[in-house]
C-alpha atoms as a PDB file:
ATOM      1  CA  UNK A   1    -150.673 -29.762 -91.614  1.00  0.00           C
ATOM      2  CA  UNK A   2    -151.559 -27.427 -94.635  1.00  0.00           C
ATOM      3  CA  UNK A   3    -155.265 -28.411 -94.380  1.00  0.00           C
ATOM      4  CA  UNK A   4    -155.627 -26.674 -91.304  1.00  0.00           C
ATOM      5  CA  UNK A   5    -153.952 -23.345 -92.707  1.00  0.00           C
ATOM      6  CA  UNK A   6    -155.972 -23.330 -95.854  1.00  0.00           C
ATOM      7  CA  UNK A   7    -159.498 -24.303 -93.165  1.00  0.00           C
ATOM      8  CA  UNK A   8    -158.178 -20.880 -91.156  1.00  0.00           C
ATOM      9  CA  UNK A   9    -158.621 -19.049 -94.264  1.00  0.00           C
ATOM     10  CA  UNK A  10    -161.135 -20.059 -95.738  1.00  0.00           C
ATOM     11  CA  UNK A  11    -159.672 -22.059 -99.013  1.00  0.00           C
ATOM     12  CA  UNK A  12    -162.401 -24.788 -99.236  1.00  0.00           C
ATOM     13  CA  UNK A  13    -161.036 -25.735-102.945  1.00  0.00           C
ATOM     14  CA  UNK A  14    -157.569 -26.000-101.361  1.00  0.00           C
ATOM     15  CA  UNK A  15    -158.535 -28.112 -99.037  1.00  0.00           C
ATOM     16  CA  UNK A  16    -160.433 -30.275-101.407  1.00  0.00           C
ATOM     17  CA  UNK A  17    -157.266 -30.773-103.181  1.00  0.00           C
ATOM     18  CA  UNK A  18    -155.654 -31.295-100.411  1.00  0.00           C
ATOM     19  CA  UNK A  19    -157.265 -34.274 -99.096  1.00  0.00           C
ATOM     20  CA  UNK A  20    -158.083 -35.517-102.941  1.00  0.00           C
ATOM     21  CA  UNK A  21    -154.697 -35.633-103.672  1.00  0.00           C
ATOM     22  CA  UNK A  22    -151.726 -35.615-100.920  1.00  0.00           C
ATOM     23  CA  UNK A  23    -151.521 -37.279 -97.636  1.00  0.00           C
ATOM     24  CA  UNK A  24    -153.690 -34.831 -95.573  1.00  0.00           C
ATOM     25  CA  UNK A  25    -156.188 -37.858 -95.966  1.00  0.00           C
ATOM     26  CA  UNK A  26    -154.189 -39.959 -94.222  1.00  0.00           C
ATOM     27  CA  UNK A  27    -154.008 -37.505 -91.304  1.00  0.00           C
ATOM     28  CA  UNK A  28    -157.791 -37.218 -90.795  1.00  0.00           C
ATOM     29  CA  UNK A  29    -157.907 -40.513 -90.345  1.00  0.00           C
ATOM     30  CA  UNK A  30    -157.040 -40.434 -86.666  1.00  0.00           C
ATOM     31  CA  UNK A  31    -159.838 -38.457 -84.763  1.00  0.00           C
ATOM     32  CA  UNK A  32    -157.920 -36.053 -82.616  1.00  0.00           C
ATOM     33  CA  UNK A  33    -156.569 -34.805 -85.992  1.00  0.00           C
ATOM     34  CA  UNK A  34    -160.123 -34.233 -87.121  1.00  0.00           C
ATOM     35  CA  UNK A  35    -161.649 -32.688 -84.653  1.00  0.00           C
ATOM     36  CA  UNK A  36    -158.318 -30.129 -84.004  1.00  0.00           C
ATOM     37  CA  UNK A  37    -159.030 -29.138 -87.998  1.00  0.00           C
ATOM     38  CA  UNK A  38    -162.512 -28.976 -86.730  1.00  0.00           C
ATOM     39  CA  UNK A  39    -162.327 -26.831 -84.096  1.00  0.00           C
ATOM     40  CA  UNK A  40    -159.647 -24.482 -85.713  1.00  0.00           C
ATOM     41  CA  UNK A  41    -162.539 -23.753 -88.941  1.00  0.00           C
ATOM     42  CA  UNK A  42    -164.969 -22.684 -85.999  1.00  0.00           C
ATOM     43  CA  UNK A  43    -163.038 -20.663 -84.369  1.00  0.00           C
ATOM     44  CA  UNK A  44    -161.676 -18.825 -87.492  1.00  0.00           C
ATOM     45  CA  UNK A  45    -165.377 -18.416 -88.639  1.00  0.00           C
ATOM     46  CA  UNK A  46    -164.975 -20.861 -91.662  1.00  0.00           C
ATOM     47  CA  UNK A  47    -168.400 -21.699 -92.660  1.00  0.00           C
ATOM     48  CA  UNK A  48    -167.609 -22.810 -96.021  1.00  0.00           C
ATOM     49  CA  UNK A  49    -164.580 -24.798 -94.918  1.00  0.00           C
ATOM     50  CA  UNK A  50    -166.593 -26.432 -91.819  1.00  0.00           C
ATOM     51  CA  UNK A  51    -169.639 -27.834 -94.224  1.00  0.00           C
ATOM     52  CA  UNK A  52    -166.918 -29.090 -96.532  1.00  0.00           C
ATOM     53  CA  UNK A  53    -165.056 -30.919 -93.429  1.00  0.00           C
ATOM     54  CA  UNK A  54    -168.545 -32.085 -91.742  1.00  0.00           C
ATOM     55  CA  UNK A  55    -169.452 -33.547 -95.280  1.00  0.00           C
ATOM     56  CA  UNK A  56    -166.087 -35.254 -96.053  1.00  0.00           C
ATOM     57  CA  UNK A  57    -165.716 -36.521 -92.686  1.00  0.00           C
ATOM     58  CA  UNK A  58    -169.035 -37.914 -92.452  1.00  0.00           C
ATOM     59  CA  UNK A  59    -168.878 -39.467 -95.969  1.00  0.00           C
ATOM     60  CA  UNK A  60    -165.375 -41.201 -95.625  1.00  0.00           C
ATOM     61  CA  UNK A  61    -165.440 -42.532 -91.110  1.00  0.00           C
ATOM     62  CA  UNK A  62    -168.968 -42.738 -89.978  1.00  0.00           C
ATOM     63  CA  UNK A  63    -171.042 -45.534 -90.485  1.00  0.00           C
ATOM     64  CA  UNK A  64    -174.676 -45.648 -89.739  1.00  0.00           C
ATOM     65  CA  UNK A  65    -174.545 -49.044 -89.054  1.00  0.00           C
ATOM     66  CA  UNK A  66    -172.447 -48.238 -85.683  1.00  0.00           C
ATOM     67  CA  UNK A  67    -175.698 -45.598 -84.373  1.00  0.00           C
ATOM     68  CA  UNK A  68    -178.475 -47.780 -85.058  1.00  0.00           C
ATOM     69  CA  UNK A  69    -179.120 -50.485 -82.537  1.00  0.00           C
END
């Protein structure tokens, strides 16, 4: 899982890429994944890295639609 090596360090552009244009995207599509990649960026103090994650992941699996009743 490259994502989560370039999310340790920091590489928000890599990870960008990564999920633009490989099959990383595929892989955040099951929730354990995300929230492992998740997790890792906190703990390795990733700010950058997290706010990119929070936004992607929020834009591409949640849906309003399931909160509001």
């Amino acid at each position: 899982m490259l994502e989560s090596l370039t999310c340790q360090y920091g590489k928000v552009h890599c990870v960008q890429w990564l999920l633009d244009n490989t099959s990383a995207a595929n892989e955040m599509s099951n929730s354990a994944a995300r929230f492992g990649l998740i997790q890792l960026t906190i703990q390795s103090g990733q700010d950058d890295c997290l706010k990119y994650l929070l936004s992607y992941i929020s834009a591409k699996y949640l849906e309003l639609g399931n909160f509001l009743t």
